[in-house]
Protein backbone atom coordinates (compact mmCIF):
# COMPACT_ATOMS: atom_id res chain seq x y z
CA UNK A 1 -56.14 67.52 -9.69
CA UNK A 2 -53.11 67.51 -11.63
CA UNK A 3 -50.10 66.23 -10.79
CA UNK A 4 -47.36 67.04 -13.31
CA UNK A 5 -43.90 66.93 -12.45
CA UNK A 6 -44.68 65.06 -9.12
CA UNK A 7 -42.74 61.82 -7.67
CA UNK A 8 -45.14 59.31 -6.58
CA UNK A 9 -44.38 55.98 -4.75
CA UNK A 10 -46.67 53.15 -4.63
CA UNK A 11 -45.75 50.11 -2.25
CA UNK A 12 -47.17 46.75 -3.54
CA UNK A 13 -48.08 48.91 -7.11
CA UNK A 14 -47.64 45.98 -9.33
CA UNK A 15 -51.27 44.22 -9.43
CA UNK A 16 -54.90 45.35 -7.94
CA UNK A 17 -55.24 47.90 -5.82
CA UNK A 18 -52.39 49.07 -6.24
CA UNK A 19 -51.91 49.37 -9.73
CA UNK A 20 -54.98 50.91 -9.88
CA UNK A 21 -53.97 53.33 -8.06
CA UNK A 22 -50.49 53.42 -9.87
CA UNK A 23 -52.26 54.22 -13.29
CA UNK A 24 -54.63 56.88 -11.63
CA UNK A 25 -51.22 58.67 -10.76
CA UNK A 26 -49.92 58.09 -14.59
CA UNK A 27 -52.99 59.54 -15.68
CA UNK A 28 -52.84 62.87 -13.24
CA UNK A 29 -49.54 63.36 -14.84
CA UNK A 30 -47.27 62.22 -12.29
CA UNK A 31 -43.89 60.33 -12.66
CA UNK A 32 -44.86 57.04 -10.91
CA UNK A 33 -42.25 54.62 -8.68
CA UNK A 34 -44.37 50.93 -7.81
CA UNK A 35 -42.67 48.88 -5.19
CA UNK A 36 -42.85 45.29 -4.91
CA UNK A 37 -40.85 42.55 -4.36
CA UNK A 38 -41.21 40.76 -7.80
CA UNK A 39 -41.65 42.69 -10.94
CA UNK A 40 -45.26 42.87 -12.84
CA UNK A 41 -46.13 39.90 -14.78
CA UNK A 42 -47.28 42.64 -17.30
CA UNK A 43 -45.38 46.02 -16.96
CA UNK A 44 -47.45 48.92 -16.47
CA UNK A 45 -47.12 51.60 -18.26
CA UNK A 46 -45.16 54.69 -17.84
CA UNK A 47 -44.50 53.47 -14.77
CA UNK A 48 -40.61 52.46 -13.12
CA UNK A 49 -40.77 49.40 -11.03
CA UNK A 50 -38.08 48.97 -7.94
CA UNK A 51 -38.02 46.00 -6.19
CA UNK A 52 -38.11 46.61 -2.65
CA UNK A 53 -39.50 44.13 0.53
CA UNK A 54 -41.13 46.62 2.82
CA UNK A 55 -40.31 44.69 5.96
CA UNK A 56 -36.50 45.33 5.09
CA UNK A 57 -36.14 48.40 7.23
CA UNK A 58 -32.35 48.68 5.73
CA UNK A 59 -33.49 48.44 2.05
CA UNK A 60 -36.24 50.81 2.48
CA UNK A 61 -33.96 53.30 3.90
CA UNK A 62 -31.57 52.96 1.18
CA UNK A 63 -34.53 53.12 -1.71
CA UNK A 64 -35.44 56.63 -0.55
CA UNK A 65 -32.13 57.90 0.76
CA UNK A 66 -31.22 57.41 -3.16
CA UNK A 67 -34.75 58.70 -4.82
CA UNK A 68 -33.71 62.47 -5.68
CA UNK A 69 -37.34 63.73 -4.90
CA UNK A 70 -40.47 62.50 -3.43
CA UNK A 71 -43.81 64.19 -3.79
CA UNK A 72 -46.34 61.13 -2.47
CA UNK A 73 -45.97 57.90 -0.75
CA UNK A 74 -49.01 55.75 -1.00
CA UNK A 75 -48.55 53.03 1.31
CA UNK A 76 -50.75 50.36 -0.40
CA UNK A 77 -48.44 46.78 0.13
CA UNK A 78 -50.37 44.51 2.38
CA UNK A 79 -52.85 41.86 3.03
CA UNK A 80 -53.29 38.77 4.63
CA UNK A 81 -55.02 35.34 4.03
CA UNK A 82 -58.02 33.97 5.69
CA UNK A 83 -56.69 32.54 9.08
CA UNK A 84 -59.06 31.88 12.25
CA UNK A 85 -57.33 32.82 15.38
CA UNK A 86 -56.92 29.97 16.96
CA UNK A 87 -55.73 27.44 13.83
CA UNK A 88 -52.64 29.43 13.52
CA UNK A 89 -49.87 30.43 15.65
CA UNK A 90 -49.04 33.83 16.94
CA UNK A 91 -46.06 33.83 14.97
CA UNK A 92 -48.02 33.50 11.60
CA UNK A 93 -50.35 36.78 12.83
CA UNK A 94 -47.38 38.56 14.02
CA UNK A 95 -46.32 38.61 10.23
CA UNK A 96 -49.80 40.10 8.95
CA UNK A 97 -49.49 42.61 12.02
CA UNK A 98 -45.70 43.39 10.62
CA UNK A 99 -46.93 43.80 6.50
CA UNK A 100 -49.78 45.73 7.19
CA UNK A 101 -48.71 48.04 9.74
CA UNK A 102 -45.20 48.27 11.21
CA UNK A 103 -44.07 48.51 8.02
CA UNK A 104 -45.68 51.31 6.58
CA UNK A 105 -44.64 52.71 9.83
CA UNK A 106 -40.89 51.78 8.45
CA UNK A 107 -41.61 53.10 5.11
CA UNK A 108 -42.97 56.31 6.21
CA UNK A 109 -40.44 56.98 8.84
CA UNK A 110 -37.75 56.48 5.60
CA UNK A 111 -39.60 58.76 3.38
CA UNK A 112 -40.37 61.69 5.85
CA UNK A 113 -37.04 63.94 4.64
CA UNK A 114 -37.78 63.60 1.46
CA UNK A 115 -41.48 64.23 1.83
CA UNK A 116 -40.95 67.21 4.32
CA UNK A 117 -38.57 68.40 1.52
CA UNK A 118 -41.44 69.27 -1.10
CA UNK A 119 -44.39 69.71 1.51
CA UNK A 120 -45.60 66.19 0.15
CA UNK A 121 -48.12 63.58 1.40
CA UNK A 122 -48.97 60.49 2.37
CA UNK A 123 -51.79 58.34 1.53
CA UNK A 124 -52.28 55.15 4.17
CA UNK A 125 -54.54 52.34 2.39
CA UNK A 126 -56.98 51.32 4.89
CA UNK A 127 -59.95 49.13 5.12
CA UNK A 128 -63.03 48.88 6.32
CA UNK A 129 -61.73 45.65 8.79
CA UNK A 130 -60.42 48.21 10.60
CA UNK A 131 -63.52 49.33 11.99
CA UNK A 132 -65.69 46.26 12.15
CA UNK A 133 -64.99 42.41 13.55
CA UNK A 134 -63.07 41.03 11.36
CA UNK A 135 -63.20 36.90 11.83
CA UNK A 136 -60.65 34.74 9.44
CA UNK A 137 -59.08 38.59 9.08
CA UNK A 138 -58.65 39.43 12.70
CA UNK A 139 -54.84 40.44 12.97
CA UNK A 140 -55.73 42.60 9.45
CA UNK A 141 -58.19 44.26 10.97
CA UNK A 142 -56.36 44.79 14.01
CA UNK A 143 -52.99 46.21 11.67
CA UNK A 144 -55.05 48.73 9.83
CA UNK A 145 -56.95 50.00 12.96
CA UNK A 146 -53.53 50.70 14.13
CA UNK A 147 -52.81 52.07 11.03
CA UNK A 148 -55.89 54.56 10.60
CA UNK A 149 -54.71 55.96 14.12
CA UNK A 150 -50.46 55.92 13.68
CA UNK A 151 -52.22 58.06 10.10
CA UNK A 152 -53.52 60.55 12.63
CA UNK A 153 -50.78 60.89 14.61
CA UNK A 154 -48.90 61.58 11.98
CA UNK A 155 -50.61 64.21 10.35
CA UNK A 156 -50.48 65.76 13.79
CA UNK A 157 -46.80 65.32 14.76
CA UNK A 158 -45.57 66.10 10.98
CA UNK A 159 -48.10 69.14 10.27
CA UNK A 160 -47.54 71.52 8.37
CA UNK A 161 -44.60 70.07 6.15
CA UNK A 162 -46.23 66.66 5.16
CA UNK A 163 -49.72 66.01 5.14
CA UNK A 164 -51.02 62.44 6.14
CA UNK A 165 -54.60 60.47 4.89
CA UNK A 166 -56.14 57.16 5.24
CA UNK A 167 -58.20 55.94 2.46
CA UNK A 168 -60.95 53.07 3.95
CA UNK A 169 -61.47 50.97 1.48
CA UNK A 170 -64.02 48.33 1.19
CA UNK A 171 -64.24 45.79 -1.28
CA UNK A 172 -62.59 46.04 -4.66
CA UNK A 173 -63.19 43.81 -7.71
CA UNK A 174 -59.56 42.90 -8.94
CA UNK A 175 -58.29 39.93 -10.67
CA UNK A 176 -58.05 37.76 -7.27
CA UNK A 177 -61.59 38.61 -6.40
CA UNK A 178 -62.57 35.10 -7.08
CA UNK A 179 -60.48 33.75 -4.74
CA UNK A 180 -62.62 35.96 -2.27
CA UNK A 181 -66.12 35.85 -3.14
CA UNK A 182 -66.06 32.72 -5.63
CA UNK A 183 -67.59 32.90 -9.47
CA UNK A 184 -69.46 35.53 -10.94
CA UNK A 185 -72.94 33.96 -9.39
CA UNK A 186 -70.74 34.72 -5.92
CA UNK A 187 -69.39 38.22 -6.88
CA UNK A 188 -72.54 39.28 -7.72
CA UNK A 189 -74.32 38.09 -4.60
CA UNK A 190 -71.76 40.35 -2.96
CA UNK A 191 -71.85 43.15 -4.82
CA UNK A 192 -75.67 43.60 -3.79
CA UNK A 193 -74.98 44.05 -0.31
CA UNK A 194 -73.18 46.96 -1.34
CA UNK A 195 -75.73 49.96 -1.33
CA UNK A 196 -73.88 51.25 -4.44
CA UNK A 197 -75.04 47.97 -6.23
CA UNK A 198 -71.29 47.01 -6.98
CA UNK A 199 -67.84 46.06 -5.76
CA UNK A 200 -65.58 48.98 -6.30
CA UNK A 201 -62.70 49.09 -9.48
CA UNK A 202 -59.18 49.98 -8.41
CA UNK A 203 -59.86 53.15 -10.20
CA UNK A 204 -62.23 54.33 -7.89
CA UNK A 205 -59.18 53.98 -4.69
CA UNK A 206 -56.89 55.29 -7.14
CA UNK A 207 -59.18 58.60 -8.14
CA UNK A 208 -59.60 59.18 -4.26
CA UNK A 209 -55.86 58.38 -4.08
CA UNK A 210 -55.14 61.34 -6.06
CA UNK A 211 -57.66 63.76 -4.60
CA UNK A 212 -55.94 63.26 -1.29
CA UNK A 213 -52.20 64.09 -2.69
CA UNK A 214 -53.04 66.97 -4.53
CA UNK A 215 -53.95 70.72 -3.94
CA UNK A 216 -57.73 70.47 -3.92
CA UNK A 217 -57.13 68.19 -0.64
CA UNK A 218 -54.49 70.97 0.70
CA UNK A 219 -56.12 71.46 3.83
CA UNK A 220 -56.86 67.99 4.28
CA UNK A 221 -54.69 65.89 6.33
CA UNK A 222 -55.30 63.34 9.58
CA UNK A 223 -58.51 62.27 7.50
CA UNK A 224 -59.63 59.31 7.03
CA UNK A 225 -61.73 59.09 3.46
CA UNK A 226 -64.33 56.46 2.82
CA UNK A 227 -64.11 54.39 -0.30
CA UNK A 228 -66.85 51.59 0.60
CA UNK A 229 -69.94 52.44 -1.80
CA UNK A 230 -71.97 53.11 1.16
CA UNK A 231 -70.74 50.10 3.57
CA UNK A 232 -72.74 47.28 4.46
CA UNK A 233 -76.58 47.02 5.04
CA UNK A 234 -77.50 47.03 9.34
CA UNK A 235 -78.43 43.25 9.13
CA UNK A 236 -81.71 43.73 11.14
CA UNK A 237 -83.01 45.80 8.43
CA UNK A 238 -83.54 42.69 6.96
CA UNK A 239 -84.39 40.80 9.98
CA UNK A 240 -87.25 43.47 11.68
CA UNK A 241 -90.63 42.35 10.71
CA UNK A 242 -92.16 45.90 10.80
CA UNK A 243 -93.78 47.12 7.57
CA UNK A 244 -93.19 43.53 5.78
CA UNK A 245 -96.12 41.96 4.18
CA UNK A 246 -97.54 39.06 6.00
């Protein structure tokens, strides 16, 4: 799965996820753009960072109207915080909808000459909310629902000159983890309702990230790729009383 020579974009490539992903790219081989709107608080290496706000449809268009080749677009930038519904306005939700989807819509419309140009790809950053209730998330999970499916779409309408994944992605341990699951006690106690025993690294998005841009994954496109170590445990597993000791 090498990647040499290759132009890779990463939106929101400066810190967790995406950087992980970012450094799996440096590490295929590939010449690496990440996209945020303030620089790394440490650089990253072999990497060039642009600052770019993907919800400025004009400054995206002029970022790739002025890249000289594009091989892979991962859209990775977005995320939201924990809101309930109803303790927020619809204003505050239309923003998460408008990060998380509509603009990697933006972004993707931008980068499509380019892409089409070297019979690139693009890799959509999904999650797992998309598929499941999603309470305190419920506009994120709504946005990358949407995005999974504008991801198929895609691959249809833009087959065969650019191909076009989803990665699903459940949890990943990153350096804000605590500020989902609490201490180590707390990350722990979540990791175990993984099957895989463990919350995944950004590595493991970024390895599947690569898969999905290069040749091995050449007939692969309009996928969507889970990356959830097995997904959750059916609650009434634990709840049935058959075959439990009395």
């Amino acid at each position: 799965m090498e990647l040499n020579g290759r132009v890779v974009v990463v939106t929101g490539g400066t810190r967790g996820v995406g950087a992980g992903i970012a450094r799996s790219f440096v590490e295929a081989g590939a010449e690496v753009v990440v996209c945020a709107r303030r620089p790394p608080e440490v650089p990253l290496p072999k990497t060039r960072f642009a600052s770019l706000d993907v919800r400025d449809a004009d400054a995206v268009r002029r970022f790739f109207a002025e890249l000289p080749r594009l091989d892979v677009l991962v859209n990775n930038a977005g995320g939201a915080p924990h809101r309930l519904l109803a303790d927020a306005g619809p204003e505050r939700h239309l923003r998460v909808l408008e990060l998380n989807l509509l603009a990697p819509l933006a972004v993707s419309l931008a980068a499509y000459e380019r892409l089409k140009q070297t019979r690139g790809s693009i890799v959509m950053v999904g999650s797992v909310s998309g598929g499941r209730p999603s309470p305190g998330a419920a506009a994120y999970g709504a946005a990358k629902a949407g995005l999974e499916n504008l991801a198929r779409s895609m691959a249809v309408e833009w087959a065969p000159d650019v191909r076009v994944n989803t990665l699903v992605v459940g949890m990943v341990r990153t350096e804000r983890s605590h500020l989902h699951y609490g201490d180590e006690d707390g990350i722990a106690a979540v990791s175990r309702t993984v099957p895989l025993g463990r919350l995944a690294e950004p590595s493991d998005v970024g390895a599947a990230a690569v898969f999905l841009a290069s040749d091995a994954a050449a007939y692969i496109t309009g996928a969507s790729l889970l990356v959830h170590g097995g997904g959750e445990r059916p609650a009434f597993l634990d709840a049935a009383t058959v075959n439990k000791e009395t």
